[in-house]
PDB file of N, CA and C in Angstrom:
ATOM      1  N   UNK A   1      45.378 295.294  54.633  1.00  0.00           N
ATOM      2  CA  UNK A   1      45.314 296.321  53.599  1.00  0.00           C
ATOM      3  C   UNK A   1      46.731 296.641  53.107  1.00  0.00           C
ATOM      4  N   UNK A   2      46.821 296.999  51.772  1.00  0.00           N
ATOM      5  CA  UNK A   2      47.821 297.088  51.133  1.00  0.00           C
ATOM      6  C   UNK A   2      48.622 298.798  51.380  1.00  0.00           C
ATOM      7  N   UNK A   3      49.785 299.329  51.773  1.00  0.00           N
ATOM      8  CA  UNK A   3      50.185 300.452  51.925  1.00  0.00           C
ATOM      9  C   UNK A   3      50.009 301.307  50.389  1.00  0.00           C
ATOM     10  N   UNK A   4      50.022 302.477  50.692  1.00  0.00           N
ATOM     11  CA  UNK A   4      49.998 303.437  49.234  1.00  0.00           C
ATOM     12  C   UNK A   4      51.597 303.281  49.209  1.00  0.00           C
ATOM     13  N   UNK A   5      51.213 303.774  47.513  1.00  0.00           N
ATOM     14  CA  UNK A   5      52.988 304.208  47.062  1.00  0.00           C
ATOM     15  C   UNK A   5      53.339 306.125  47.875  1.00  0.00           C
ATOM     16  N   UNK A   6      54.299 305.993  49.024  1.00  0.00           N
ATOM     17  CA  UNK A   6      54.545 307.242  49.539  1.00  0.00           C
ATOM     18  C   UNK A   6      56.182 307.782  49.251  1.00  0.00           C
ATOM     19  N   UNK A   7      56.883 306.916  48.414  1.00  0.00           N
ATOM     20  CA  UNK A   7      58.151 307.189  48.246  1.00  0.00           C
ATOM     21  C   UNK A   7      58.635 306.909  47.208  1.00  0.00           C
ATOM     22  N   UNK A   8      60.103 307.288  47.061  1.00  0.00           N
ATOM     23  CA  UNK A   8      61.124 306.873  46.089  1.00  0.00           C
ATOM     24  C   UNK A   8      60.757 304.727  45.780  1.00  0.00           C
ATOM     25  N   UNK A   9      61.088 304.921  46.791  1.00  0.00           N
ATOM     26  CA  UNK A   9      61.337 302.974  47.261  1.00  0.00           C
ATOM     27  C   UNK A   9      60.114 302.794  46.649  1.00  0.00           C
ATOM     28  N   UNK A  10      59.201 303.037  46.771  1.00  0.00           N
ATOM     29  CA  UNK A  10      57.972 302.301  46.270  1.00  0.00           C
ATOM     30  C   UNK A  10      57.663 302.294  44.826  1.00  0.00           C
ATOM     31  N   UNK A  11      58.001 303.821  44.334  1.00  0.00           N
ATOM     32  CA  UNK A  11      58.073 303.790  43.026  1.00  0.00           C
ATOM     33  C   UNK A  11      58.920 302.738  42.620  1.00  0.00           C
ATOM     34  N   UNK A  12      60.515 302.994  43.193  1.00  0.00           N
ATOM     35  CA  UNK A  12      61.392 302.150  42.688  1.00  0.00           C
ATOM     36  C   UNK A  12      60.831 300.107  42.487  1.00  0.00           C
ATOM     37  N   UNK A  13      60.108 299.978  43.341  1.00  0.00           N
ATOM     38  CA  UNK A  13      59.489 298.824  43.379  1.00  0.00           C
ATOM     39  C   UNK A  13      58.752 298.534  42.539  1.00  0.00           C
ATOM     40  N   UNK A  14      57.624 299.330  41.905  1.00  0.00           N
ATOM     41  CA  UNK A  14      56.738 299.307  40.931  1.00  0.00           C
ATOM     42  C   UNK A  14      57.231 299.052  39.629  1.00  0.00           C
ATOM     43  N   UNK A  15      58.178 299.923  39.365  1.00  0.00           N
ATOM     44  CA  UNK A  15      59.065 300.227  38.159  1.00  0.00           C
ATOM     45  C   UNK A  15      60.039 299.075  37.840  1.00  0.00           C
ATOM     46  N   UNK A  16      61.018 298.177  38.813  1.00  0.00           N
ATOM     47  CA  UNK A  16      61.859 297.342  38.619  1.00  0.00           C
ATOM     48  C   UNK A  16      60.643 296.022  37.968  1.00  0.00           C
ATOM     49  N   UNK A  17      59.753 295.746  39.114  1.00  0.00           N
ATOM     50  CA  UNK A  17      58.632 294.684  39.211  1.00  0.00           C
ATOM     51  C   UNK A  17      58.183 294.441  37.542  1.00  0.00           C
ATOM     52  N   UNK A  18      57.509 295.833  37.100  1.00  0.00           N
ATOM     53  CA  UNK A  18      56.861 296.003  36.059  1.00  0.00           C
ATOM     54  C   UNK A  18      57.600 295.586  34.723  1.00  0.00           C
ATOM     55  N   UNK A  19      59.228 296.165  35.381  1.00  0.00           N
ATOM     56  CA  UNK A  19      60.211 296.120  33.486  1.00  0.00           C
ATOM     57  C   UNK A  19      60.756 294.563  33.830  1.00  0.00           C
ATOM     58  N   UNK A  20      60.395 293.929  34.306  1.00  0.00           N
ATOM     59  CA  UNK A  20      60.533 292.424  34.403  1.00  0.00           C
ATOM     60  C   UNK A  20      59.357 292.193  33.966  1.00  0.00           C
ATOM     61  N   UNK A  21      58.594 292.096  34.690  1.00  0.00           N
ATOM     62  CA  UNK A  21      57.529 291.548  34.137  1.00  0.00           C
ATOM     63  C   UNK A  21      56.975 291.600  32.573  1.00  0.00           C
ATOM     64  N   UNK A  22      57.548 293.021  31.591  1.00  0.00           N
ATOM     65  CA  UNK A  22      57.735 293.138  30.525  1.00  0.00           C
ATOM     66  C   UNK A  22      57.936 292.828  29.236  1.00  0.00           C
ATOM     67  N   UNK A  23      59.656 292.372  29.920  1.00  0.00           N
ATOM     68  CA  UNK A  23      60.830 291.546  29.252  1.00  0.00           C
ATOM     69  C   UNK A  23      60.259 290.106  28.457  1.00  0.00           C
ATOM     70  N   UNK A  24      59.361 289.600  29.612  1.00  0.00           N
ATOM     71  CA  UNK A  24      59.003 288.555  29.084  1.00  0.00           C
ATOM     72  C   UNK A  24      57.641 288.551  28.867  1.00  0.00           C
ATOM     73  N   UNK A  25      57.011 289.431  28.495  1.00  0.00           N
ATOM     74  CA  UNK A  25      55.508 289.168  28.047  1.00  0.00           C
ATOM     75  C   UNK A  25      54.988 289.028  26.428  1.00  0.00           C
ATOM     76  N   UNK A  26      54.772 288.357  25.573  1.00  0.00           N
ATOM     77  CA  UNK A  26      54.684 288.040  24.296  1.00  0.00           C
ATOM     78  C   UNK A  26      53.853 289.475  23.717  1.00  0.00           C
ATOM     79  N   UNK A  27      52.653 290.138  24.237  1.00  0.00           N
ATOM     80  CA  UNK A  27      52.409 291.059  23.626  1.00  0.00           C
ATOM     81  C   UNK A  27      53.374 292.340  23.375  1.00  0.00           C
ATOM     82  N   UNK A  28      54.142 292.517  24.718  1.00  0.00           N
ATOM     83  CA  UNK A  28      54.806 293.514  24.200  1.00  0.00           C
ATOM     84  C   UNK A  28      56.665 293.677  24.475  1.00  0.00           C
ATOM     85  N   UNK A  29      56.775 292.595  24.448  1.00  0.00           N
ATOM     86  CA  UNK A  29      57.854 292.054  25.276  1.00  0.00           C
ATOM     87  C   UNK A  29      59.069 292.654  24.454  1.00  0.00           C
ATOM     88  N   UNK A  30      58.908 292.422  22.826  1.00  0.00           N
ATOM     89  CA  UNK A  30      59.454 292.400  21.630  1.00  0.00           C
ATOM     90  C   UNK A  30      60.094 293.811  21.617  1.00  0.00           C
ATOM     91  N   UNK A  31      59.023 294.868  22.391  1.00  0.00           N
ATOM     92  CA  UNK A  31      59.664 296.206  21.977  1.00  0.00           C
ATOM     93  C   UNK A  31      60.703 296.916  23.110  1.00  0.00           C
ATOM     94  N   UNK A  32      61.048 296.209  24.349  1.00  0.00           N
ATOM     95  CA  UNK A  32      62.265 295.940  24.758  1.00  0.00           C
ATOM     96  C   UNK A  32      63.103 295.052  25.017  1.00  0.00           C
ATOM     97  N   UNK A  33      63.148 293.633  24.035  1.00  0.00           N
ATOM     98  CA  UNK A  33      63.868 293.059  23.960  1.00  0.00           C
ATOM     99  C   UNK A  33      64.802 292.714  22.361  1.00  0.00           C
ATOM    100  N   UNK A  34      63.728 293.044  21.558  1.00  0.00           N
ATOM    101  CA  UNK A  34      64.054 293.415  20.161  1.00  0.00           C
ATOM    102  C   UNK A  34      64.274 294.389  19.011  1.00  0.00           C
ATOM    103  N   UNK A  35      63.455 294.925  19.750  1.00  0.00           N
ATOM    104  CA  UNK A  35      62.899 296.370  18.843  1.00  0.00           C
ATOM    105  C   UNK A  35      63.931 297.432  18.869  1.00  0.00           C
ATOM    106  N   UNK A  36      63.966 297.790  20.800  1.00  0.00           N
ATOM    107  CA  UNK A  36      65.146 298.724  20.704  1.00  0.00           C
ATOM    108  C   UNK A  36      66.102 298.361  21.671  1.00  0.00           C
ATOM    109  N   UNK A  37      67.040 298.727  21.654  1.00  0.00           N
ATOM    110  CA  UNK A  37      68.357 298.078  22.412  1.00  0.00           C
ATOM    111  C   UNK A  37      68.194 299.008  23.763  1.00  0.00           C
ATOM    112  N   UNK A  38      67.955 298.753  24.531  1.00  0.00           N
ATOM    113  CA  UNK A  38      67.956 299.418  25.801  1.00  0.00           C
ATOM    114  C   UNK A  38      68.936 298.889  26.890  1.00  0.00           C
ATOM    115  N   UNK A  39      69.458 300.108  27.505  1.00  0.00           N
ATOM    116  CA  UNK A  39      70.505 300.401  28.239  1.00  0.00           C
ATOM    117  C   UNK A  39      69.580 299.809  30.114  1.00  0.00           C
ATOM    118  N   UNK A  40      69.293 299.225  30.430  1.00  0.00           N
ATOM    119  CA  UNK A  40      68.599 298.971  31.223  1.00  0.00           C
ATOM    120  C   UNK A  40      68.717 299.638  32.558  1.00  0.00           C
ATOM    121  N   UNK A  41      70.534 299.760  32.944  1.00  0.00           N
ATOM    122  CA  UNK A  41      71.320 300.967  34.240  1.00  0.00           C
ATOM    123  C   UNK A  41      70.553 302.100  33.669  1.00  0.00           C
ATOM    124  N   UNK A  42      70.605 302.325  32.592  1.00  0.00           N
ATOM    125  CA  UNK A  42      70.063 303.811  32.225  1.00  0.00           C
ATOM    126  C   UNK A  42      68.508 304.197  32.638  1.00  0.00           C
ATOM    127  N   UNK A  43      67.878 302.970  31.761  1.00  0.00           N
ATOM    128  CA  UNK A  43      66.502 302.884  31.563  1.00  0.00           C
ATOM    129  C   UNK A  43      65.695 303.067  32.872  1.00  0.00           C
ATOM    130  N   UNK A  44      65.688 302.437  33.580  1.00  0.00           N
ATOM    131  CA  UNK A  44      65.144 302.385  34.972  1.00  0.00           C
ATOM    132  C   UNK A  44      65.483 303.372  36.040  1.00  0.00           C
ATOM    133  N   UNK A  45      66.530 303.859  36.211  1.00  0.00           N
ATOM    134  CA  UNK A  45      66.299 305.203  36.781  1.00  0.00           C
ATOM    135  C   UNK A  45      65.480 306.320  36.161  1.00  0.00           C
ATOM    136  N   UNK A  46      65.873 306.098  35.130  1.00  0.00           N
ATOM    137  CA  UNK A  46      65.104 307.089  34.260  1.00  0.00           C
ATOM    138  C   UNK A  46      63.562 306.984  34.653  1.00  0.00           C
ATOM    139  N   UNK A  47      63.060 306.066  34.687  1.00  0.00           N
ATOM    140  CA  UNK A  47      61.696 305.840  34.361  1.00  0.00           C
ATOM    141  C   UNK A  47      61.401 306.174  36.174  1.00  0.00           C
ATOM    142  N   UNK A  48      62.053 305.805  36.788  1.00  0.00           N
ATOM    143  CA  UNK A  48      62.074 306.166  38.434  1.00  0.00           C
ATOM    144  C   UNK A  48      61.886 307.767  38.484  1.00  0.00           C
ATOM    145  N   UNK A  49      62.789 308.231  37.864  1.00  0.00           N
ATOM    146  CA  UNK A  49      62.345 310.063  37.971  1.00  0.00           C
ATOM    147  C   UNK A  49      61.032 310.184  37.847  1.00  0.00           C
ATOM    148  N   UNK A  50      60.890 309.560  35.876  1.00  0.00           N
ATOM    149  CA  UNK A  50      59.949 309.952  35.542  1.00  0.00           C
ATOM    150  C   UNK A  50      58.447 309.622  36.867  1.00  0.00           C
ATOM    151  N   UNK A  51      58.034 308.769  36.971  1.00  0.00           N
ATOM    152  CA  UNK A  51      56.887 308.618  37.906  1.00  0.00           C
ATOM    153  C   UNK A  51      57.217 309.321  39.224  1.00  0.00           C
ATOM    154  N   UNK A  52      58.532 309.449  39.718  1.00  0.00           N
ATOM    155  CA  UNK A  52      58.136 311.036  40.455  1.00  0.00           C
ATOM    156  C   UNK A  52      58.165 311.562  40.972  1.00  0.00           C
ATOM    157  N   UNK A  53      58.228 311.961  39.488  1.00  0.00           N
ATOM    158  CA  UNK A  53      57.987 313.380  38.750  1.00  0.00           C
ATOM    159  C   UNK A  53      55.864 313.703  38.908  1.00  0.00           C
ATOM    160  N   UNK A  54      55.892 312.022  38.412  1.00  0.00           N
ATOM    161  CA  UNK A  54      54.466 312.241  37.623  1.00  0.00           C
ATOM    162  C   UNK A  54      53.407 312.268  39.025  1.00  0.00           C
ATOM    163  N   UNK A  55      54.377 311.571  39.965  1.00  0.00           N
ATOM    164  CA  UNK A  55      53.670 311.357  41.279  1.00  0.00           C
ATOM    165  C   UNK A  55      53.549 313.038  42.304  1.00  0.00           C
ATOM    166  N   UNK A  56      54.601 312.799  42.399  1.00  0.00           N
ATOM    167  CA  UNK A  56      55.499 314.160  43.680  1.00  0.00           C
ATOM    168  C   UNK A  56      55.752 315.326  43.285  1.00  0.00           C
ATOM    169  N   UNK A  57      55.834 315.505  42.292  1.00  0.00           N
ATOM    170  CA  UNK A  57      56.095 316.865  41.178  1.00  0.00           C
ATOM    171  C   UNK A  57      57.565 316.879  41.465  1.00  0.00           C
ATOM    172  N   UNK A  58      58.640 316.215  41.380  1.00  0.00           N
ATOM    173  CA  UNK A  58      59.430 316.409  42.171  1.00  0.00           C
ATOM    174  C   UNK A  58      60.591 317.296  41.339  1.00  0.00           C
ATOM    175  N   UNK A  59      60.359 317.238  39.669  1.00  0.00           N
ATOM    176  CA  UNK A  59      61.550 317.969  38.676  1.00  0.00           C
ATOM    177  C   UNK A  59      62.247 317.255  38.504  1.00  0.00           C
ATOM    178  N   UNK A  60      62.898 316.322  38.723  1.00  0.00           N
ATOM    179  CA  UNK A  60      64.150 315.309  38.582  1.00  0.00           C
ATOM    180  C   UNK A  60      63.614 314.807  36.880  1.00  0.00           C
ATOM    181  N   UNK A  61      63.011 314.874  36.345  1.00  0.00           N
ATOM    182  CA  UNK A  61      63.250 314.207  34.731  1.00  0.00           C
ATOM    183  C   UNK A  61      63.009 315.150  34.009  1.00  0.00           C
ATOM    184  N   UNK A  62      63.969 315.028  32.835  1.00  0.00           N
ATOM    185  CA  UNK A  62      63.690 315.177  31.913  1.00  0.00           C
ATOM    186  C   UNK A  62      64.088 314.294  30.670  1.00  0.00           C
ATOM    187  N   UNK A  63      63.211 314.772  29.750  1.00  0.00           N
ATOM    188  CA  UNK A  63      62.859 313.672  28.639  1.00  0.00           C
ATOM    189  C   UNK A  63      61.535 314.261  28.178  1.00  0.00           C
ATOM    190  N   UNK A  64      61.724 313.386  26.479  1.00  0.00           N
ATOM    191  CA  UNK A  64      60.232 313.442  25.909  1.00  0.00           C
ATOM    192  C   UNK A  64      59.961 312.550  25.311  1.00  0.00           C
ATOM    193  N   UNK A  65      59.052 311.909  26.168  1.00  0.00           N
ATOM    194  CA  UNK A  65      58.756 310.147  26.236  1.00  0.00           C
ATOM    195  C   UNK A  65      57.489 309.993  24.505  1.00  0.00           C
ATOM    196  N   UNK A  66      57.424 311.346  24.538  1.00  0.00           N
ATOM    197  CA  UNK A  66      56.258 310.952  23.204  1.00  0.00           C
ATOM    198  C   UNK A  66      57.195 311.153  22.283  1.00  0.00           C
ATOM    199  N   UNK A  67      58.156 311.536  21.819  1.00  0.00           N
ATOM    200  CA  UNK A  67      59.594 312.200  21.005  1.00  0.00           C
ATOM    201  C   UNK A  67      60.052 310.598  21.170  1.00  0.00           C
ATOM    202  N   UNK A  68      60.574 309.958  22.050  1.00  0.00           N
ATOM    203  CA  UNK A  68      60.963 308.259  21.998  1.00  0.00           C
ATOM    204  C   UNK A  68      60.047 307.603  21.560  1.00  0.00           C
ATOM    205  N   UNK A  69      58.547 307.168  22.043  1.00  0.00           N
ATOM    206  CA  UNK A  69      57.875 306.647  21.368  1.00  0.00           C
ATOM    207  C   UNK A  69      57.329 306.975  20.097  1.00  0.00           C
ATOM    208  N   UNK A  70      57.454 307.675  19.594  1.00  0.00           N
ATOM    209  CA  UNK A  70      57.228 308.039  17.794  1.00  0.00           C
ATOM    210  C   UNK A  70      58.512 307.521  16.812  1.00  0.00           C
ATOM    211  N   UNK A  71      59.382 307.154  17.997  1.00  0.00           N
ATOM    212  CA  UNK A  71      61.014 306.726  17.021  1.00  0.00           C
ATOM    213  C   UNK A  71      60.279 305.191  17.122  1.00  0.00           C
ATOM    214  N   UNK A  72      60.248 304.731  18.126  1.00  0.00           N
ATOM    215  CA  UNK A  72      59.701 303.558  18.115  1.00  0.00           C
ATOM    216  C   UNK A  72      58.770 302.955  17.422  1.00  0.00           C
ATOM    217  N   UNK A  73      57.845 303.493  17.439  1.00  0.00           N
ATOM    218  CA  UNK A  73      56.500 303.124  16.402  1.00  0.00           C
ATOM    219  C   UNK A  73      56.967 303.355  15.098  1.00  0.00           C
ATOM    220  N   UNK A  74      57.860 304.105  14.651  1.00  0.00           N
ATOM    221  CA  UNK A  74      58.417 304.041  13.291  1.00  0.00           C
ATOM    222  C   UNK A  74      59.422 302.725  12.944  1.00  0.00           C
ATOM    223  N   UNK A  75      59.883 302.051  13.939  1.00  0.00           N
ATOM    224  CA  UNK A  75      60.503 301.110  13.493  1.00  0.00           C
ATOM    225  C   UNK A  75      59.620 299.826  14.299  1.00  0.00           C
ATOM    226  N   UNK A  76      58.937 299.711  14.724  1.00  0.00           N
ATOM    227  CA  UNK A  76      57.533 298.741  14.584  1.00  0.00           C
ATOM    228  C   UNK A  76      56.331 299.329  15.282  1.00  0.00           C
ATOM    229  N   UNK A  77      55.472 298.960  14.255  1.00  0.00           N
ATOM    230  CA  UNK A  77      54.194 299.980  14.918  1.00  0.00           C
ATOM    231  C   UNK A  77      53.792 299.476  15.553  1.00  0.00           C
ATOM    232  N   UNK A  78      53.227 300.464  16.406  1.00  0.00           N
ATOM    233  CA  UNK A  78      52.798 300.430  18.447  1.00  0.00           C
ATOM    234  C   UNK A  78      51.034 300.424  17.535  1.00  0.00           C
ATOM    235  N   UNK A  79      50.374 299.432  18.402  1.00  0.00           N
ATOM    236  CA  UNK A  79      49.004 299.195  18.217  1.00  0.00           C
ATOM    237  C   UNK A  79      47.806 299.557  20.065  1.00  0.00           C
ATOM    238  N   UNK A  80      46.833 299.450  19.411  1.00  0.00           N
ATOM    239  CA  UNK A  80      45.616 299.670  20.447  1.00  0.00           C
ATOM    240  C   UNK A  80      46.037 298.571  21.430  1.00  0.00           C
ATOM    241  N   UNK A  81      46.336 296.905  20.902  1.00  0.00           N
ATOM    242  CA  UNK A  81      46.731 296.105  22.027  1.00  0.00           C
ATOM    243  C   UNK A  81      48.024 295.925  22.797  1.00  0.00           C
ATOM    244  N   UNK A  82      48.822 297.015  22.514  1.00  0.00           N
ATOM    245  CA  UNK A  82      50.060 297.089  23.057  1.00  0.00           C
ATOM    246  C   UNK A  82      49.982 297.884  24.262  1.00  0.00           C
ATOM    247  N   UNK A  83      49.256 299.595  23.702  1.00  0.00           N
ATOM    248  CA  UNK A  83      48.977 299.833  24.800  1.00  0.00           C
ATOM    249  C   UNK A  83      47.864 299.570  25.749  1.00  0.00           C
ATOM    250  N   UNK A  84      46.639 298.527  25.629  1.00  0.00           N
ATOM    251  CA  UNK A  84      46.469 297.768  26.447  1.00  0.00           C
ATOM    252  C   UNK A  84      47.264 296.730  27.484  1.00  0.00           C
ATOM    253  N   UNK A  85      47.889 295.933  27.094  1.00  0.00           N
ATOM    254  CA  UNK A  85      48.230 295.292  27.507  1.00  0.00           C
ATOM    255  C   UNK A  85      49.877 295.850  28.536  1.00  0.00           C
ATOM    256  N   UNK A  86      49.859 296.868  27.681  1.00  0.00           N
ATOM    257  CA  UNK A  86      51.408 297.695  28.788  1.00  0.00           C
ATOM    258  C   UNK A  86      50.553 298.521  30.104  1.00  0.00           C
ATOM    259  N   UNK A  87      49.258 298.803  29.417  1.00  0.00           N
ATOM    260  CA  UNK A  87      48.485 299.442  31.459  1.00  0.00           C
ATOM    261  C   UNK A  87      48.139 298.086  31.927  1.00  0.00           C
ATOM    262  N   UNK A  88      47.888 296.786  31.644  1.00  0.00           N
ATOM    263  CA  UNK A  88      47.295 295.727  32.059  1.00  0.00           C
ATOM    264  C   UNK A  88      48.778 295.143  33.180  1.00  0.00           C
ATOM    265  N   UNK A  89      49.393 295.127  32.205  1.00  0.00           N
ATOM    266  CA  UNK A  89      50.406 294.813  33.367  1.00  0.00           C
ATOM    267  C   UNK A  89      51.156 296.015  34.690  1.00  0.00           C
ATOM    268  N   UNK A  90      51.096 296.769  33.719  1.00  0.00           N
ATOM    269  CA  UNK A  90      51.393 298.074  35.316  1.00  0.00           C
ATOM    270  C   UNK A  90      50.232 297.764  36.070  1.00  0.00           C
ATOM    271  N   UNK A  91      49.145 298.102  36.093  1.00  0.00           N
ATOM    272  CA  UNK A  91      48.060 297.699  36.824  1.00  0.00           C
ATOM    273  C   UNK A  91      48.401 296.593  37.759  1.00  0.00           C
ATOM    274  N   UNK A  92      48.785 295.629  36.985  1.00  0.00           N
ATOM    275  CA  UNK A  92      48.766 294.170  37.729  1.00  0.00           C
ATOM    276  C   UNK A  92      50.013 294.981  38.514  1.00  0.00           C
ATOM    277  N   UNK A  93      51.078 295.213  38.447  1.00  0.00           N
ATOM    278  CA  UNK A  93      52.088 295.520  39.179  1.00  0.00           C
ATOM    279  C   UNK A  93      51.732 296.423  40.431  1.00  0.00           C
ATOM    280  N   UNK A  94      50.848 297.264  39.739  1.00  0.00           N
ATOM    281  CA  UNK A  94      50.997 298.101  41.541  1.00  0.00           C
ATOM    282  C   UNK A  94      50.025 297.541  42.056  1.00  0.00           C
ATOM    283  N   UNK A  95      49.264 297.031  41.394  1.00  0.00           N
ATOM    284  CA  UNK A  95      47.992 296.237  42.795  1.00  0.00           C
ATOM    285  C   UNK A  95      48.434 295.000  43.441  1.00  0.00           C
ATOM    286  N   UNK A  96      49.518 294.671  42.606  1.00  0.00           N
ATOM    287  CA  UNK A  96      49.925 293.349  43.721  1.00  0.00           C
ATOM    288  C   UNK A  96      50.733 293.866  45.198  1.00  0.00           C
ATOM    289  N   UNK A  97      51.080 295.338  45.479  1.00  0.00           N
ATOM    290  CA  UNK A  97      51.779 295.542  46.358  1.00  0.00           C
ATOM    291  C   UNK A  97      51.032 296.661  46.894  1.00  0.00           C
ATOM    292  N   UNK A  98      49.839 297.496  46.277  1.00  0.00           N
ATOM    293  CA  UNK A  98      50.023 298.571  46.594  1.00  0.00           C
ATOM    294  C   UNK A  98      48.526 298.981  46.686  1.00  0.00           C
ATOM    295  N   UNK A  99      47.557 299.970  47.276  1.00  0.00           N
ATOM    296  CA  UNK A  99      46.488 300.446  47.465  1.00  0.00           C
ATOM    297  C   UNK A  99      46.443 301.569  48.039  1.00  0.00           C
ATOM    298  N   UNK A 100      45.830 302.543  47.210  1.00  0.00           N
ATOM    299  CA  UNK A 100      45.558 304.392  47.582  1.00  0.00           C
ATOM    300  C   UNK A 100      45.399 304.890  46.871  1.00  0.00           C
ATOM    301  N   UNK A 101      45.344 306.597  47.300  1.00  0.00           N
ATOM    302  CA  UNK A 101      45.362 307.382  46.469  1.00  0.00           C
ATOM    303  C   UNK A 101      46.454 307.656  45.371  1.00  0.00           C
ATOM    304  N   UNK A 102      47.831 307.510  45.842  1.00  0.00           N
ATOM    305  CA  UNK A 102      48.785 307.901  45.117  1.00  0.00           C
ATOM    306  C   UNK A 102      49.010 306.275  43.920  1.00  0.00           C
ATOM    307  N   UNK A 103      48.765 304.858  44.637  1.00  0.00           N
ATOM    308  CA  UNK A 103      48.553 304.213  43.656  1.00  0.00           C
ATOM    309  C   UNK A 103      47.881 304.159  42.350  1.00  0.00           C
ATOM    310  N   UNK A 104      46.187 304.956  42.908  1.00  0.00           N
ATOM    311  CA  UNK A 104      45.354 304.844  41.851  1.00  0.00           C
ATOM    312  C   UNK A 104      45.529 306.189  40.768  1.00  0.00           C
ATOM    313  N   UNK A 105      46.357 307.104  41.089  1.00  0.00           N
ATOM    314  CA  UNK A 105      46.942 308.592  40.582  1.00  0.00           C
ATOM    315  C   UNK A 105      47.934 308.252  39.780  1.00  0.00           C
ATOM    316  N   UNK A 106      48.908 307.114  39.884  1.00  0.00           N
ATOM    317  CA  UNK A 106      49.852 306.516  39.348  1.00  0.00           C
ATOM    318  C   UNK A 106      49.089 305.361  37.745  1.00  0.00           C
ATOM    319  N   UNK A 107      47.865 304.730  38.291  1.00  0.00           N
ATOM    320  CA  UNK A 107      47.325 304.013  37.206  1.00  0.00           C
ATOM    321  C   UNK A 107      46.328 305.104  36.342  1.00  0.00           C
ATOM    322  N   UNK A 108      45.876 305.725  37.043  1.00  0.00           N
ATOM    323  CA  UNK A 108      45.288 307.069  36.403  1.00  0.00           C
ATOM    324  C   UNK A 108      46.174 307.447  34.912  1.00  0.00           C
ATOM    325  N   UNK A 109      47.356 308.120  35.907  1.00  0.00           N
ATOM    326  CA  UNK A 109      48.207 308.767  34.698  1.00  0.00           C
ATOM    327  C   UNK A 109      48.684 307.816  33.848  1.00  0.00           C
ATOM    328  N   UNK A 110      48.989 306.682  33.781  1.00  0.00           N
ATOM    329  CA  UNK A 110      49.775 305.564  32.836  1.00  0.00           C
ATOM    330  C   UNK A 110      48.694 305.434  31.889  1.00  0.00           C
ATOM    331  N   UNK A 111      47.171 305.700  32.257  1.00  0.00           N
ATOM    332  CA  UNK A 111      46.207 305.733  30.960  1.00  0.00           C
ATOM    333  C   UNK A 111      46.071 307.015  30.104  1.00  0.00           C
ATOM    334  N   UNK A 112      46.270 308.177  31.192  1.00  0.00           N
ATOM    335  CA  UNK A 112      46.228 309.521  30.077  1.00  0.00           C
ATOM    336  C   UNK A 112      46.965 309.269  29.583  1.00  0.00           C
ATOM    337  N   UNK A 113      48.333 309.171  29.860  1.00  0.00           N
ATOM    338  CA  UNK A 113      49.717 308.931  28.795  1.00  0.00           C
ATOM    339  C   UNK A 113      49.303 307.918  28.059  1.00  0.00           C
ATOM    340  N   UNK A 114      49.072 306.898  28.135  1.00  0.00           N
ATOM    341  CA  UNK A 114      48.778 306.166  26.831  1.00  0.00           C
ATOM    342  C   UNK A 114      48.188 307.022  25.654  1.00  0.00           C
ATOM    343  N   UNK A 115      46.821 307.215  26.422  1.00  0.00           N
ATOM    344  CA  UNK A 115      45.831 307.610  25.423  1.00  0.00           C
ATOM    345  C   UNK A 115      46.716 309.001  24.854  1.00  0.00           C
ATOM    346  N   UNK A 116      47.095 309.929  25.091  1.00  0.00           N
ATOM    347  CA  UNK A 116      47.717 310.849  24.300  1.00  0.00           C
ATOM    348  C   UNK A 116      48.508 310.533  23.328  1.00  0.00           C
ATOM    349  N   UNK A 117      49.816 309.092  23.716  1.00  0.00           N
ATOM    350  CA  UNK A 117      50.628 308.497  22.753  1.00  0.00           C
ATOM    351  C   UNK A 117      49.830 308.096  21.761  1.00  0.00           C
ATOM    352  N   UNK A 118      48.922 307.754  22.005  1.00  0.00           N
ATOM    353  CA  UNK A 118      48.133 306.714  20.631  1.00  0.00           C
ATOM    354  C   UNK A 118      47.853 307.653  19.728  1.00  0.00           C
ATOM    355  N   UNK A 119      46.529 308.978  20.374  1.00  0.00           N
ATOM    356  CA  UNK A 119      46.460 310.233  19.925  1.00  0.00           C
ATOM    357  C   UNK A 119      47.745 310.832  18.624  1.00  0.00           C
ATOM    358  N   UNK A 120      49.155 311.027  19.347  1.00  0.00           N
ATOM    359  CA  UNK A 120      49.790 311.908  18.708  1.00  0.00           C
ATOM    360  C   UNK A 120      50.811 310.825  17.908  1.00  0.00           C
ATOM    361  N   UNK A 121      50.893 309.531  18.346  1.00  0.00           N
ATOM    362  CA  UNK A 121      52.083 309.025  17.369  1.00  0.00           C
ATOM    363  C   UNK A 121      51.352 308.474  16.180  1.00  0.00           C
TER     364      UNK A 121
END
């Protein structure tokens, strides 16, 4: 059986795994390798707070990830199969390492957040 995500490290694992796996994926690969210039030292801690945050309640981020993605979709528009295919691969990412509650709380939230982005941008 696969361990739950119970820490920093694990997030941190999910998160590195996933923005690789990203980089090079043709559906959505384009909107961090072309689209917007991303600071990657920056990027990835960042996104480490953020989940948690989203996980642990822990306060360490701030940001307003729907405020970035509306800049984004203005300079190429974000579609229904983008954000498919961006939970398809998180998905694939934490299930290749990971099984629980706090895993499935983690794929949980990566769909509300979608679905709200789509909603408001």
């Amino acid at each position: 059986m696969k361990p739950d995500i119970t820490n920093k490290e694990d997030i941190r694992a999910v998160v590195y795994e996933f923005y690789d796996r990203i980089k090079s994926d043709p559906v959505v690969g384009i909107f961090f390798t072309k689209i917007v210039a991303i600071n990657w030292e920056a990027h990835l801690p960042t996104m480490c707070a953020f989940w948690e945050n989203v996980l642990f309640y822990t306060g360490d981020y701030e940001g307003n990830p729907l405020d970035t993605h509306r800049k984004i979709h203005l300079q190429h528009r974000t579609k229904p199969e983008h954000f498919s295919r961006w939970l398809e691969l998180f998905d694939k990412t934490i299930d290749t390492h990971f099984s629980g509650p706090n895993a499935d709380k983690m794929k949980y939230r990566a769909k509300a957040i979608a679905a709200v982005m789509q909603q408001k941008i």
